[in-house]
C-alpha atoms as a PDB file:
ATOM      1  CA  UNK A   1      96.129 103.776  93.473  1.00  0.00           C
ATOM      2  CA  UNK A   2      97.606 106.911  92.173  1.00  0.00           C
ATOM      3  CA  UNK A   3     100.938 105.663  92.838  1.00  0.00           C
ATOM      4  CA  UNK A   4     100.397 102.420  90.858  1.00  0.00           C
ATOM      5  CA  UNK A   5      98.607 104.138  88.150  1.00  0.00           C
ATOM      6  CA  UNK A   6     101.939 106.649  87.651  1.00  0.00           C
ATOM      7  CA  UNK A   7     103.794 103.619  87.622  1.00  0.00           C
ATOM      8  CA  UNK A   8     101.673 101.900  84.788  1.00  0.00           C
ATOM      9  CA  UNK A   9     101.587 104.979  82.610  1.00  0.00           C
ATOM     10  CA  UNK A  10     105.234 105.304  82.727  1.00  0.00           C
ATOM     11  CA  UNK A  11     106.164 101.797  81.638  1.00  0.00           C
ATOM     12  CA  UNK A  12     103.669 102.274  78.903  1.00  0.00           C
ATOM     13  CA  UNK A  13     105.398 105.819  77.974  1.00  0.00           C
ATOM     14  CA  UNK A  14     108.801 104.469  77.990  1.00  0.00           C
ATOM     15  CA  UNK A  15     107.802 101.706  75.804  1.00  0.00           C
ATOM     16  CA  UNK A  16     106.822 104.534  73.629  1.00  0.00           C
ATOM     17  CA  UNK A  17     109.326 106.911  73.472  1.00  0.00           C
ATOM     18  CA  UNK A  18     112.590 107.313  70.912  1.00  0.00           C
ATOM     19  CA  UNK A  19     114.461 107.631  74.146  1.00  0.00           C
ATOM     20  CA  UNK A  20     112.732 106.738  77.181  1.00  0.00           C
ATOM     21  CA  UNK A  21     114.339 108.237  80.609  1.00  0.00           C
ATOM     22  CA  UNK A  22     114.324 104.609  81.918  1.00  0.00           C
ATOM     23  CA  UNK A  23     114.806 101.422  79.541  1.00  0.00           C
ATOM     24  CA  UNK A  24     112.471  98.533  80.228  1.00  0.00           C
ATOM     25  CA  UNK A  25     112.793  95.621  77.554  1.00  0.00           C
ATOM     26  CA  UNK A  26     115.521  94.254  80.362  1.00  0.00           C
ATOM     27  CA  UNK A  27     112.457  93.487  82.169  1.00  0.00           C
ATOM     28  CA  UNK A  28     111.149  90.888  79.627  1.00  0.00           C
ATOM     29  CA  UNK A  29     113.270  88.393  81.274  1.00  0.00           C
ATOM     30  CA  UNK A  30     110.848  85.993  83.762  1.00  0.00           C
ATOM     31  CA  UNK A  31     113.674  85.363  85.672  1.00  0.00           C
ATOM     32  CA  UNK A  32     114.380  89.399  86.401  1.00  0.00           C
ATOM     33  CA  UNK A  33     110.419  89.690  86.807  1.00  0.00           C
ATOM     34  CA  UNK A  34     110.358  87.000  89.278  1.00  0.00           C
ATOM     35  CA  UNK A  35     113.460  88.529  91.297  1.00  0.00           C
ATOM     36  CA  UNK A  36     111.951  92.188  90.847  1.00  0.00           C
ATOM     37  CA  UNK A  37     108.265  90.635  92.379  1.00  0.00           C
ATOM     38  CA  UNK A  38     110.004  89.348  95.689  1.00  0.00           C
ATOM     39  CA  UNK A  39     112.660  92.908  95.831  1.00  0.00           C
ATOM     40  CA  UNK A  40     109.410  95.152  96.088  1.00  0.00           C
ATOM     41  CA  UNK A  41     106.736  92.989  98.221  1.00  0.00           C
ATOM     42  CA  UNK A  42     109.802  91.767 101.119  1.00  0.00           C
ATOM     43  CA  UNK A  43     110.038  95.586 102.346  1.00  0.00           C
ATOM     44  CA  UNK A  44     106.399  95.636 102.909  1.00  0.00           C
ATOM     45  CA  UNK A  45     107.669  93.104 105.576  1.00  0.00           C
ATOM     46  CA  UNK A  46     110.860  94.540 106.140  1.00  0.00           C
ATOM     47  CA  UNK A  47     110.032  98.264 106.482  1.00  0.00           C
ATOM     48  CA  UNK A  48     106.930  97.549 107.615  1.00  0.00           C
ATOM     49  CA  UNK A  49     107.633  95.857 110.480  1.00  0.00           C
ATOM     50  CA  UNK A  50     109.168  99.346 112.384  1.00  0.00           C
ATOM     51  CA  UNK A  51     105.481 100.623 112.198  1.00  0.00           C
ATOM     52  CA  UNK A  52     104.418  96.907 114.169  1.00  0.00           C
ATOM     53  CA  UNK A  53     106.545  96.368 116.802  1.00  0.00           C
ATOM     54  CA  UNK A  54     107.172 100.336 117.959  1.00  0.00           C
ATOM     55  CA  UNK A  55     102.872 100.471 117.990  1.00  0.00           C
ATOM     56  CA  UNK A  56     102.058  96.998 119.330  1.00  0.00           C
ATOM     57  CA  UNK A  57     105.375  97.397 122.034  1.00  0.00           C
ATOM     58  CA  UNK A  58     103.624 100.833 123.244  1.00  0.00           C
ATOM     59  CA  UNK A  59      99.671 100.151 122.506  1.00  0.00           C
ATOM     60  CA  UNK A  60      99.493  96.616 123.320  1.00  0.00           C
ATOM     61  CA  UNK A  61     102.270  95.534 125.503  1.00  0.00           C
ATOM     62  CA  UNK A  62     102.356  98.795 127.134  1.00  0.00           C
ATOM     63  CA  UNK A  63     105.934  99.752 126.726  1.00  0.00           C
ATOM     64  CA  UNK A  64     107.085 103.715 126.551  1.00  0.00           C
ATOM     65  CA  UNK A  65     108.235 105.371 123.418  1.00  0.00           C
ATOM     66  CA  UNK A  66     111.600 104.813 124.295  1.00  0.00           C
ATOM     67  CA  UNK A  67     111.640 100.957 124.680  1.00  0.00           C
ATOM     68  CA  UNK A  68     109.300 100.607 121.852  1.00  0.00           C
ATOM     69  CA  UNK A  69     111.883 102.209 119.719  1.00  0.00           C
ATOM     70  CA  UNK A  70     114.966 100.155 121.513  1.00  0.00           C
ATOM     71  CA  UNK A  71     113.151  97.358 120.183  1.00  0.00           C
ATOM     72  CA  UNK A  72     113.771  97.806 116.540  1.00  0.00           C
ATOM     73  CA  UNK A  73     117.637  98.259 117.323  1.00  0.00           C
ATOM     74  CA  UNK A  74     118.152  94.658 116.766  1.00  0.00           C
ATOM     75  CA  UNK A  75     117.353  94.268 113.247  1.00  0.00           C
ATOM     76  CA  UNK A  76     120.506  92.934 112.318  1.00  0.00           C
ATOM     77  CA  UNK A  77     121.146  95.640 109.107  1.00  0.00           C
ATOM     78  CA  UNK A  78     124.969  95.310 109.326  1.00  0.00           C
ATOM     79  CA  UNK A  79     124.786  92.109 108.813  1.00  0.00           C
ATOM     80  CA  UNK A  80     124.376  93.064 105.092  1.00  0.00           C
ATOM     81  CA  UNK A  81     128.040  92.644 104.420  1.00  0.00           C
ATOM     82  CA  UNK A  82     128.537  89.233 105.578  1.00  0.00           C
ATOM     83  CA  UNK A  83     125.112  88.716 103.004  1.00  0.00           C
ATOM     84  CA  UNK A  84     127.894  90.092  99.824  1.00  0.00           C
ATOM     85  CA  UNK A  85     130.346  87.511 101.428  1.00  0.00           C
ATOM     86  CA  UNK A  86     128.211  84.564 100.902  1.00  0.00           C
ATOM     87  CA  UNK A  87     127.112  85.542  97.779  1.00  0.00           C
ATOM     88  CA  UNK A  88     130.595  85.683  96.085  1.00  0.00           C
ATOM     89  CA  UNK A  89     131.654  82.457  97.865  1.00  0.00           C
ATOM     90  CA  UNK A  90     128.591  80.098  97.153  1.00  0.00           C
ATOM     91  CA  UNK A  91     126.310  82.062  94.469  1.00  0.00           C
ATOM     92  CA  UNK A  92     123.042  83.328  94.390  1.00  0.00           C
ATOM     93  CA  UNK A  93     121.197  80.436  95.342  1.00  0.00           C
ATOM     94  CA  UNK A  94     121.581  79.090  98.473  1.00  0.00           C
ATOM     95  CA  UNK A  95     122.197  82.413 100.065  1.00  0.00           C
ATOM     96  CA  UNK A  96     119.203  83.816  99.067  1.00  0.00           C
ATOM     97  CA  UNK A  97     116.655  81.233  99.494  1.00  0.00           C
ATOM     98  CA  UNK A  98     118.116  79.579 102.817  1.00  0.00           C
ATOM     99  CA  UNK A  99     118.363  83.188 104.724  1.00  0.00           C
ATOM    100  CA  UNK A 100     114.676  84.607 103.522  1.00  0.00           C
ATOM    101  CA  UNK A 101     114.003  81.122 104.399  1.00  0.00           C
ATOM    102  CA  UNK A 102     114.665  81.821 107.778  1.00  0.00           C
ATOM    103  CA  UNK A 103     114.138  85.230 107.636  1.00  0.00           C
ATOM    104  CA  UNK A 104     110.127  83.698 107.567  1.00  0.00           C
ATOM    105  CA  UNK A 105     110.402  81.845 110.406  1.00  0.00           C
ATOM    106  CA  UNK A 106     110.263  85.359 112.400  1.00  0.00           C
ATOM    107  CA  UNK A 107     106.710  86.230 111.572  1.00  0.00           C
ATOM    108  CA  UNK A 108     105.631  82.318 111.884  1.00  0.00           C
ATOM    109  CA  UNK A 109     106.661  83.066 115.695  1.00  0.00           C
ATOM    110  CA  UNK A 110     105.503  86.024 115.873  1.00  0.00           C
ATOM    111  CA  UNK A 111     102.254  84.773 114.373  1.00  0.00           C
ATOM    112  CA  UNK A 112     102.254  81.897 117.023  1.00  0.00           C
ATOM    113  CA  UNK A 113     102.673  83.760 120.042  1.00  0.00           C
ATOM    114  CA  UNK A 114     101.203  87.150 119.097  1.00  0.00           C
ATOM    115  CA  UNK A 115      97.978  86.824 121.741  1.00  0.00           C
ATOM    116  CA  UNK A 116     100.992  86.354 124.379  1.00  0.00           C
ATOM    117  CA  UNK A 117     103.856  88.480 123.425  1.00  0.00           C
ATOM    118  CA  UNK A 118     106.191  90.264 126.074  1.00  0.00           C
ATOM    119  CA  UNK A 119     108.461  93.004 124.659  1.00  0.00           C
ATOM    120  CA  UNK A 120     111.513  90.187 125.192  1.00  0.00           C
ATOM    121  CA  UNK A 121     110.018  87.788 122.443  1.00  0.00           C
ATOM    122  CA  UNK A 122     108.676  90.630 120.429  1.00  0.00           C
ATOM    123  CA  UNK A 123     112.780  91.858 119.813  1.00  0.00           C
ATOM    124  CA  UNK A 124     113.821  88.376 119.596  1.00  0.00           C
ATOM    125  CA  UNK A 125     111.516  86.935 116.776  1.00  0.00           C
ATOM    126  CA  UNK A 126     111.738  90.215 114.802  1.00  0.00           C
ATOM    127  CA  UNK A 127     115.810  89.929 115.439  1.00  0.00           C
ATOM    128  CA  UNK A 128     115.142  86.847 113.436  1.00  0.00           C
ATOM    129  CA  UNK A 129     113.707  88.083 110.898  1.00  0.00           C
ATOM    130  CA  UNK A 130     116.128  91.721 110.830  1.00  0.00           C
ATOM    131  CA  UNK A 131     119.417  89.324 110.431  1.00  0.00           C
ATOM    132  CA  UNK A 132     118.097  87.043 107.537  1.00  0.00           C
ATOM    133  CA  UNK A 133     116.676  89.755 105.759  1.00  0.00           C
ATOM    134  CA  UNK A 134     120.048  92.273 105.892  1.00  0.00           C
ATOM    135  CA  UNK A 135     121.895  89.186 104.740  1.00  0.00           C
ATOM    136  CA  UNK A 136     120.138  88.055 101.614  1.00  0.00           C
ATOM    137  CA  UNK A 137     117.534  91.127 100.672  1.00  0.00           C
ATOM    138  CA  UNK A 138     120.348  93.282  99.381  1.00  0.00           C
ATOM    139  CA  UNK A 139     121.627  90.154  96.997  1.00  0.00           C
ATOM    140  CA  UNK A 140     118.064  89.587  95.367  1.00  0.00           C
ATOM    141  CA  UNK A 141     119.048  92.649  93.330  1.00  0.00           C
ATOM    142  CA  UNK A 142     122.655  91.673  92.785  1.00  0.00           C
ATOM    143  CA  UNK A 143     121.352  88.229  91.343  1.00  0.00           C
ATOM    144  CA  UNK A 144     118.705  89.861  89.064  1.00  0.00           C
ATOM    145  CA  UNK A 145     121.126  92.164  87.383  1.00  0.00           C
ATOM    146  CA  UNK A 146     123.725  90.142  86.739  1.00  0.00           C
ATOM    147  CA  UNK A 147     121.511  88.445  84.075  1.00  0.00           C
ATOM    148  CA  UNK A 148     121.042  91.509  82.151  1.00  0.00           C
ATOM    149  CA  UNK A 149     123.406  93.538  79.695  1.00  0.00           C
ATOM    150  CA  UNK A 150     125.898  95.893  81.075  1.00  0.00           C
ATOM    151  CA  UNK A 151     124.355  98.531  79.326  1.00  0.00           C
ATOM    152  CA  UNK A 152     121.257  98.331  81.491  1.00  0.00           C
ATOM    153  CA  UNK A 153     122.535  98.158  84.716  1.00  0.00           C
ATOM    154  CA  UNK A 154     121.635 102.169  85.773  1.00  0.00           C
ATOM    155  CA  UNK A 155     118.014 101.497  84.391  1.00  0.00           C
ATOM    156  CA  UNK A 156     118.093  97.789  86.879  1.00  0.00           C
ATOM    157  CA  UNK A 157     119.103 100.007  89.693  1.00  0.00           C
ATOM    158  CA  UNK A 158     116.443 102.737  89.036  1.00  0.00           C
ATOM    159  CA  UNK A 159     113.737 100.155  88.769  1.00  0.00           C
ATOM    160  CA  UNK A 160     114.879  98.012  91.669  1.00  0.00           C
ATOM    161  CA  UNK A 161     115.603 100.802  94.378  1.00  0.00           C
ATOM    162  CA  UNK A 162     112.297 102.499  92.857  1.00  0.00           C
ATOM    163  CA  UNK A 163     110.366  98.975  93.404  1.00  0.00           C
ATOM    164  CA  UNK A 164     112.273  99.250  97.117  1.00  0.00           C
ATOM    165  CA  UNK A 165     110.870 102.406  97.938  1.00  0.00           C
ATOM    166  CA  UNK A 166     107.585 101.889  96.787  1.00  0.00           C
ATOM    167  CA  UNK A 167     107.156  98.372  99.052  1.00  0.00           C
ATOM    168  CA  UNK A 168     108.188  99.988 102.037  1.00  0.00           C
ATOM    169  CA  UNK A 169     105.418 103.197 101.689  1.00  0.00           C
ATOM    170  CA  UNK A 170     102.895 100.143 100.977  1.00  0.00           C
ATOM    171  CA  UNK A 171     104.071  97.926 103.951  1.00  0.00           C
ATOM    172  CA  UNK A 172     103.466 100.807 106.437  1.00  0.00           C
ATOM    173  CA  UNK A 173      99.671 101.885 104.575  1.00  0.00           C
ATOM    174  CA  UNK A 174      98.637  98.051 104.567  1.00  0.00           C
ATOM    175  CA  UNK A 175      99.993  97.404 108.565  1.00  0.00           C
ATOM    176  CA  UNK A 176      98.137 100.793 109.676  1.00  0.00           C
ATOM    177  CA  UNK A 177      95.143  99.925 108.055  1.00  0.00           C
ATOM    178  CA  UNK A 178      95.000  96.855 109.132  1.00  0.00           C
ATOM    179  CA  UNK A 179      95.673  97.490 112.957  1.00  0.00           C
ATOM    180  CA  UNK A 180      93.077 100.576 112.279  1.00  0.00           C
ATOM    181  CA  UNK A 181      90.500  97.808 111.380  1.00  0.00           C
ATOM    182  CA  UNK A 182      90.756  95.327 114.238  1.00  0.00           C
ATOM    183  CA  UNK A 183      91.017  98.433 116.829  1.00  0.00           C
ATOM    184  CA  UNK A 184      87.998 100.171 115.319  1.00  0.00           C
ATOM    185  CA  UNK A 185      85.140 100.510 118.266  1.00  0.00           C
ATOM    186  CA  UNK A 186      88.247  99.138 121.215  1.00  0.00           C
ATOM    187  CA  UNK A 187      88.183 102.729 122.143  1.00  0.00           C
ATOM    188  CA  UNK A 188      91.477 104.899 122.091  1.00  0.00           C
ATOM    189  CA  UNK A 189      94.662 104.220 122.694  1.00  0.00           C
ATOM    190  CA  UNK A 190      94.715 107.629 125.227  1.00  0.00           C
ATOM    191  CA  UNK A 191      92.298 105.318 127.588  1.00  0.00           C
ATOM    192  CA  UNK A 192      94.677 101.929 127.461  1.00  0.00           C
ATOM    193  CA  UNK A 193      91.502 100.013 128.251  1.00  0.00           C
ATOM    194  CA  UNK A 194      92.047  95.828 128.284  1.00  0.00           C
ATOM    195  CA  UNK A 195      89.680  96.242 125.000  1.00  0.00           C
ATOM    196  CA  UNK A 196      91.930  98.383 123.103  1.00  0.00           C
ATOM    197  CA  UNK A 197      94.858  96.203 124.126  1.00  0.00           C
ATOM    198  CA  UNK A 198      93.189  92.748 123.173  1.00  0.00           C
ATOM    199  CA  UNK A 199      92.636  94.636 119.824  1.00  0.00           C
ATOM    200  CA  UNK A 200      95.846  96.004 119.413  1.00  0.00           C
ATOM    201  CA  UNK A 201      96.605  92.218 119.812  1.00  0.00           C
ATOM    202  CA  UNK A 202      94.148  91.319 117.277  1.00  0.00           C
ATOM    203  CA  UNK A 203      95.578  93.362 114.951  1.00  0.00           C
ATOM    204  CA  UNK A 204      99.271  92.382 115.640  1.00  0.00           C
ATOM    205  CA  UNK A 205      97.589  88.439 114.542  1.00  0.00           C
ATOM    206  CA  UNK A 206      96.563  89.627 111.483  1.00  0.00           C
ATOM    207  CA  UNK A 207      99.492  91.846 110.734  1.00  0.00           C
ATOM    208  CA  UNK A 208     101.851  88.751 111.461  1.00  0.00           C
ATOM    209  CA  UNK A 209     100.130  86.747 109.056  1.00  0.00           C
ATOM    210  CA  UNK A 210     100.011  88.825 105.941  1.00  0.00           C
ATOM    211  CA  UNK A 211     103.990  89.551 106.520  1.00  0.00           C
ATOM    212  CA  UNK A 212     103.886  85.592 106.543  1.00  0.00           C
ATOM    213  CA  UNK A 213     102.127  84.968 103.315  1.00  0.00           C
ATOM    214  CA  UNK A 214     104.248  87.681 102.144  1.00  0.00           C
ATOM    215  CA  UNK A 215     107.533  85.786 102.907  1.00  0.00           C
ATOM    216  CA  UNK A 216     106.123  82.689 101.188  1.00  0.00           C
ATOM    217  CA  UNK A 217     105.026  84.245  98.113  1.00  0.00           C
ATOM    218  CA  UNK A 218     108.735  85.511  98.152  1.00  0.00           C
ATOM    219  CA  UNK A 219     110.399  82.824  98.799  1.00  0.00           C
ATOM    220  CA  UNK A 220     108.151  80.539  95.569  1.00  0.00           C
ATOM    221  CA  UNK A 221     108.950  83.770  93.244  1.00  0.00           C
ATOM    222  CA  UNK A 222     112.821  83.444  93.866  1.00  0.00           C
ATOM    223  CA  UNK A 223     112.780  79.535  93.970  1.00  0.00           C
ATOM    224  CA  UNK A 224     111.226  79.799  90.209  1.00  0.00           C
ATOM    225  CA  UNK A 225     113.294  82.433  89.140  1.00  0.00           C
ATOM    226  CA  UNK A 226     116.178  80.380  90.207  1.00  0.00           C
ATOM    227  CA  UNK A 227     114.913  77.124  88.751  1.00  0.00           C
ATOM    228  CA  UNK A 228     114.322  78.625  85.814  1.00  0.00           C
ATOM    229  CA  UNK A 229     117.892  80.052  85.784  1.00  0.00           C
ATOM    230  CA  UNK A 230     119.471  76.444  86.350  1.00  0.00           C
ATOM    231  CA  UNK A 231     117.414  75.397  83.329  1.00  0.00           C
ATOM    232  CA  UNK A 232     118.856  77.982  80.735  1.00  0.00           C
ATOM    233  CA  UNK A 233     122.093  76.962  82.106  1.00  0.00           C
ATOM    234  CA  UNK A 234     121.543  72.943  81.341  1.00  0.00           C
ATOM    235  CA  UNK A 235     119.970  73.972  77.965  1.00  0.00           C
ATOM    236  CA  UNK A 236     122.919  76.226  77.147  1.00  0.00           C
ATOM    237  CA  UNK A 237     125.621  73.067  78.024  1.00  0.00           C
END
């Protein structure tokens, strides 16, 4: 809440001020606004997802430390390369939408089989996910600013790698709040009871869900943003 309201005050101050430390009008554009809404709710998914899998691997599953954290390895983030390849050779569309596309089918599985998960199909179904998102997260941004003045570009980046930061602090708050909620009464995790694992489960259900939704909401903000896009274009010809 505090966070938010900080944020709220300081787009109001800027709008304010003879010289504001961070220009805003850029953000005027739907089609940046649209972009912007799917670059800071993905790493609620994205970052949030190393909180999931490390405490269901260990809580639920019953892995150690160790292989809960091995687990994460496969996330695919130098894949985010190949993402800048694609996006020079075919444009912003396609790569984007097609690979968080994809990138959703990861929490649909996970979703699907999260009352019978084994470490194995935890890793693979979030390797899903890791690979899509390193290819086309990083271009969201890219396509966003390359609609905007040259002058603005160091006030895009500030916003956008803000808007990062502050989706990945909310993914893990909302996933450890939510597991905290379907484990309350289970007992602890010190006693590994079949309760607290079922819950653990539980909570892994609902987790995989809301990173779902998330992913959808996503991918309907970036296919307006670029249908709106493809409009101007046909207007402007």
């Amino acid at each position: 809440v505090v966070g938010v309201g900080s944020l709220v005050f300081f787009g109001w101050s800027s709008g304010r001020s003879f010289s504001p430390l961070i220009r805003l009008g850029w953000l005027r554009d739907r089609v940046v606004q649209l972009h912007l809404l799917a670059y800071l709710i993905l790493p609620i998914v994205g970052i949030g997802f190393g909180y999931v899998i490390t405490n269901l691997a260990q809580m639920s599953l019953g892995t150690s430390a160790f292989h809960a954290g091995v687990l994460v390895l496969p996330g695919g983030a130098f894949f985010a390369p190949v993402g800048g390849m694609l996006y020079d050779k075919f444009g912003p569309t396609k790569p984007i939408l097609s690979v968080i596309s994809v990138a959703t089918f990861g929490p649909i599985l996970l979703l699907a089989f999260s009352m019978r998960l084994t470490p194995a199909l935890l890793a693979g179904f979030y390797f899903i996910f890791g690979l899509c998102y390193a290819l086309g997260f990083s271009n969201i941004m890219t396509s966003a600013l390359s609609g905007i003045d040259h002058a603005f570009m160091p006030d895009g980046n500030a916003v956008f790698n803000t808007a990062l930061q502050f989706g990945g602090a909310v993914g893990t708050a909302l996933f450890s709040m939510i597991l905290g909620v379907a484990q309350a009464g289970a007992g602890s995790a010190e006693k590994g009871s079949a309760a607290f694992r079922h819950a653990t489960a539980v909570g892994g259900t609902w987790m995989f869900a809301t990173m779902t939704v998330i992913c959808l909401i996503a991918i309907c903000s970036l296919a307006c943003a670029f249908r709106i896009r493809a409009s101007r274009t046909a207007a402007e010809r």
